[in-house]
Structures are given as C-alpha cells and as structure tokens.
N, C-alpha and C. Protein backbone atom coordinates (compact mmCIF):
# COMPACT_ATOMS: atom_id res chain seq x y z
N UNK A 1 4.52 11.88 -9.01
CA UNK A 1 3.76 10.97 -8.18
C UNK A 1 4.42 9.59 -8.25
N UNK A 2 4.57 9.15 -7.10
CA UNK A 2 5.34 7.72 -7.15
C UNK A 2 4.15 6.46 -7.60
N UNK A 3 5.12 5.69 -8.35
CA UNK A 3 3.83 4.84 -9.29
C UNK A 3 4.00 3.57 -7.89
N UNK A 4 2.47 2.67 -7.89
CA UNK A 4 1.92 1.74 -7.88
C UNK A 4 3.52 0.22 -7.62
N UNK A 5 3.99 -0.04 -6.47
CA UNK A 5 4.84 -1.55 -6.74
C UNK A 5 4.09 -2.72 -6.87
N UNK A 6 4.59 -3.69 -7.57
CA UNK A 6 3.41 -4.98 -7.66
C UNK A 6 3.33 -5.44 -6.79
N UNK A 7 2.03 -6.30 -6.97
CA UNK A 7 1.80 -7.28 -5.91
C UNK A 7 2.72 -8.31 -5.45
N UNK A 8 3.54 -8.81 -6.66
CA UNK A 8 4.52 -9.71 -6.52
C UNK A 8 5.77 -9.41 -5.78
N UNK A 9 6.14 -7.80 -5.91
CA UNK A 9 7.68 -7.48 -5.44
C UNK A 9 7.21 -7.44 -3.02
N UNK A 10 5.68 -7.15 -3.19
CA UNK A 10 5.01 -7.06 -1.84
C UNK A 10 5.32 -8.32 -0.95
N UNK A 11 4.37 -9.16 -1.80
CA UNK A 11 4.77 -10.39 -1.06
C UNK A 11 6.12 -11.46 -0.76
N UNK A 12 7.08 -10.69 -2.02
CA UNK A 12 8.22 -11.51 -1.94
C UNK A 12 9.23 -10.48 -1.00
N UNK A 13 8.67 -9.45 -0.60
CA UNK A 13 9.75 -8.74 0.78
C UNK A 13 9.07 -9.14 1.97
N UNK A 14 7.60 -9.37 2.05
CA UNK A 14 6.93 -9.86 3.15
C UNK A 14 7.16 -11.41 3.85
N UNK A 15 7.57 -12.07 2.07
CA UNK A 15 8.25 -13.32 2.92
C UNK A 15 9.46 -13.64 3.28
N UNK A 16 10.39 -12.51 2.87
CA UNK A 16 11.83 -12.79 3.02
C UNK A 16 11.92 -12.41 4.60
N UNK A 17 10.95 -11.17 4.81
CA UNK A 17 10.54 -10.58 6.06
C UNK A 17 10.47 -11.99 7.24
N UNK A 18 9.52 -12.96 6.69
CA UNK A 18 8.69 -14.00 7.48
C UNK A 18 10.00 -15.22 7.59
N UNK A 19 10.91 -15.03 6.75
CA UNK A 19 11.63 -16.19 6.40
C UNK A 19 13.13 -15.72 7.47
N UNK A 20 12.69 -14.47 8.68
CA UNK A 20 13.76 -14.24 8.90
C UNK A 20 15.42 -12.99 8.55
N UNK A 21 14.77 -12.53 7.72
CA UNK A 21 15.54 -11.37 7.45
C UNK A 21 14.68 -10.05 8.03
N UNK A 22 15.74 -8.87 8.44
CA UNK A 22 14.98 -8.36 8.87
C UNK A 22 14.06 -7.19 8.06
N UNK A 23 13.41 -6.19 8.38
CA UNK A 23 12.82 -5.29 7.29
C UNK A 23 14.03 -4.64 6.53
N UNK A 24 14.51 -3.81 7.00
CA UNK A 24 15.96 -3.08 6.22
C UNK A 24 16.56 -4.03 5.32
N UNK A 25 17.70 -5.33 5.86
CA UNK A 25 17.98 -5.67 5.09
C UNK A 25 16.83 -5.83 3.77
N UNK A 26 16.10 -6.95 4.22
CA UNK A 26 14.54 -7.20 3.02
C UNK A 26 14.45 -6.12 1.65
N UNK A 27 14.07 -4.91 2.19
CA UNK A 27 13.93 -3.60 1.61
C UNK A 27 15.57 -3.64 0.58
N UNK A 28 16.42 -3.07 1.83
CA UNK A 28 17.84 -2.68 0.18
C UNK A 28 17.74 -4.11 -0.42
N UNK A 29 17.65 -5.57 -0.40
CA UNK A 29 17.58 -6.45 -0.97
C UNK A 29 17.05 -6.69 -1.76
N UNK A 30 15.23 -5.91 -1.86
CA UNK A 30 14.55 -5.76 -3.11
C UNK A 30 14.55 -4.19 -3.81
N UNK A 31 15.88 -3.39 -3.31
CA UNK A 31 15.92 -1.78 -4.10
C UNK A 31 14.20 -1.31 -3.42
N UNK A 32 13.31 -1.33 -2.13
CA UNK A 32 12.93 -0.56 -2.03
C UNK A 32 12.90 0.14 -0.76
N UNK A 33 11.73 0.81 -0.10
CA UNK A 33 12.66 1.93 1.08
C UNK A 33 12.14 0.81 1.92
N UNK A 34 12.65 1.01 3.54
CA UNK A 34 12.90 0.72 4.68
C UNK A 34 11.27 0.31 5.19
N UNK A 35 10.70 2.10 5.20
CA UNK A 35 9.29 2.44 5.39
C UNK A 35 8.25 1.64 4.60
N UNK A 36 8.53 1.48 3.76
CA UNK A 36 7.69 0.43 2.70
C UNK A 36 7.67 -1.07 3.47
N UNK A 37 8.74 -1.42 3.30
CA UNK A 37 8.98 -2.64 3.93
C UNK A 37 7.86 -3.01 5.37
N UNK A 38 8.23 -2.39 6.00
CA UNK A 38 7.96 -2.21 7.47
C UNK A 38 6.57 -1.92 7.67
N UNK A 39 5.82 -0.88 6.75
CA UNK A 39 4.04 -0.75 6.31
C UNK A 39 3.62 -1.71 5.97
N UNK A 40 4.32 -2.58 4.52
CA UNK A 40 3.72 -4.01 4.31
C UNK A 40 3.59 -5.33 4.60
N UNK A 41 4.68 -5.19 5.98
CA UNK A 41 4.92 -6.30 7.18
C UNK A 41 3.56 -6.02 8.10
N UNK A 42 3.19 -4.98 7.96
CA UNK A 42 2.76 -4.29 9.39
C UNK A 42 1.04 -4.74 8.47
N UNK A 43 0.89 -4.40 7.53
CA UNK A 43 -0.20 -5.12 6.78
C UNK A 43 -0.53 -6.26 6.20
N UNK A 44 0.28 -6.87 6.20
CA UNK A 44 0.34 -8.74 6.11
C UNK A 44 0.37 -9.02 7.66
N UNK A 45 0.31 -8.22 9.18
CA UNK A 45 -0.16 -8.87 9.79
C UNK A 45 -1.66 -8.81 9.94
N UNK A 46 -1.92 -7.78 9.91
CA UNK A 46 -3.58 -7.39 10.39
C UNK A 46 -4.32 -7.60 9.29
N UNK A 47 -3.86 -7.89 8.24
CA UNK A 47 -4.84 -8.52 6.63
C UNK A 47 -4.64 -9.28 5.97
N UNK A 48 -3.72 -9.65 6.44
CA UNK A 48 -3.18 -11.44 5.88
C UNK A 48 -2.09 -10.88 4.25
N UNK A 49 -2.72 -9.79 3.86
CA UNK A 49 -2.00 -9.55 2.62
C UNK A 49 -1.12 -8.16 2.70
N UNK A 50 -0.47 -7.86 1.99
CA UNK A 50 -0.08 -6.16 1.67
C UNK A 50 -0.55 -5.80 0.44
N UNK A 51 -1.42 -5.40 0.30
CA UNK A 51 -2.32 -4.78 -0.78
C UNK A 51 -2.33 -3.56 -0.69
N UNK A 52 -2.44 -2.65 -2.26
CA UNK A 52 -1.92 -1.35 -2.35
C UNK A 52 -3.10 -0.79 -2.30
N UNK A 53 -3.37 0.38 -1.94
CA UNK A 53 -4.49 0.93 -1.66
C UNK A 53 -5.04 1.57 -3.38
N UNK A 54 -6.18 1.75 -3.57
CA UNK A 54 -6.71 2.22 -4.53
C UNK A 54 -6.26 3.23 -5.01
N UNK A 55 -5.52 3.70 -6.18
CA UNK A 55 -5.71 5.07 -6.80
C UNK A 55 -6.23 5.83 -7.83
N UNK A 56 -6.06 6.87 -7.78
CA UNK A 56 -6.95 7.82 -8.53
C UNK A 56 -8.32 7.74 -8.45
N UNK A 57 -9.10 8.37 -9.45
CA UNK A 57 -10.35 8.88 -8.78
C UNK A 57 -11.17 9.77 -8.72
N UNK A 58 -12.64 9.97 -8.53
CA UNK A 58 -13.00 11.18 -8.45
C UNK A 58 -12.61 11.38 -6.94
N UNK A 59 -12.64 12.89 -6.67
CA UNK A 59 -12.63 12.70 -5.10
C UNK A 59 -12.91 13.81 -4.62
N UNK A 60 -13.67 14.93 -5.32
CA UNK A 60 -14.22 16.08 -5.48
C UNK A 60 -15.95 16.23 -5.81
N UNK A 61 -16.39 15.25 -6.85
CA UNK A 61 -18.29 15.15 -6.72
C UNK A 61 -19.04 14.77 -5.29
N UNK A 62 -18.55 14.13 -4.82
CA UNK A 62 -19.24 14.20 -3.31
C UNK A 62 -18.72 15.34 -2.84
N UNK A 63 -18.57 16.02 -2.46
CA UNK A 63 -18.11 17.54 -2.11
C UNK A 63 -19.25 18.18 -2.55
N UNK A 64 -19.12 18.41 -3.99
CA UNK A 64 -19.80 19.23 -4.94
C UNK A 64 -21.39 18.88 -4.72
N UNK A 65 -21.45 17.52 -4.53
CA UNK A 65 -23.08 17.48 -4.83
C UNK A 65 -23.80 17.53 -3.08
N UNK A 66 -23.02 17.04 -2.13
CA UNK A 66 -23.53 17.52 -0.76
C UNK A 66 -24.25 18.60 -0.41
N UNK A 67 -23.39 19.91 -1.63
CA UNK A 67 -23.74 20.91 -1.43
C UNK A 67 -24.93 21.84 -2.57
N UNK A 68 -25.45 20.29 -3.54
CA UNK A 68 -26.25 20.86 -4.53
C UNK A 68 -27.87 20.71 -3.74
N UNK A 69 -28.83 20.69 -4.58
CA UNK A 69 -30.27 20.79 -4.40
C UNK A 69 -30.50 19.29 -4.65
N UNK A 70 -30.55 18.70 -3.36
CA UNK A 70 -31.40 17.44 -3.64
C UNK A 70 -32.86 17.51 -3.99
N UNK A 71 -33.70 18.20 -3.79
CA UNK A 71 -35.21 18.42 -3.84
C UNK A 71 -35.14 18.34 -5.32
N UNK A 72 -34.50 18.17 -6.56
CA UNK A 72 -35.03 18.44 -7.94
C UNK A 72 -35.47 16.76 -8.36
C-alpha cells in the first residue's frame, strides 16, 4: 500500500506549480508522479488546499449493522 506524502512536499509542488513551472516538470523535481502533481493542482483549485484524504478505518460495521435487528 503506498504510504500517506506530507502536507509539506503538497504544497511545495502546488507552488512551484503556481510559481510557473509546469506539473511534470514540478513532479520529477520533487521525485513524485506526474498524476499526483496534476490531482493536487486540480485540488488546490477547488479547495484552496491539497489535502490527503483520510485513511484506514472501519469500513465494514455499517454494512454489518444495516443488516442487524434494530428493534432490540
């Protein structure tokens, strides 16, 4: 499973992004992919930030209990 990049390595490709370089270069410039780059441009426009989405988790008890006996 690919781990978690910081917040810090986000915003400093988002501004190299803003400062004029383009995504690709940006990306091999900070060793990460292209696609990354280009998702967290694409989310520093519509949220002001690139913030990593939540992980791990339950993500199976709502499943499980939808299908239990609420009446007890």
């Amino acid at each position: 499973m690919a781990r978690t990049l910081s917040q810090d390595l986000r915003d400093r490709v988002v501004a190299a992004i803003d400062d004029g370089m383009s995504c690709r270069t940006a990306a091999a410039h900070f060793g990460v992919s292209a696609s990354s780059a280009i998702r967290w441009r694409q989310m520093a426009l519509e949220h002001g930030q690139a913030v990593a989405k939540p992980r791990g988790g339950d993500r199976h008890s709502g499943k499980i209990e939808a299908h239990g006996d609420s009446g007890t």
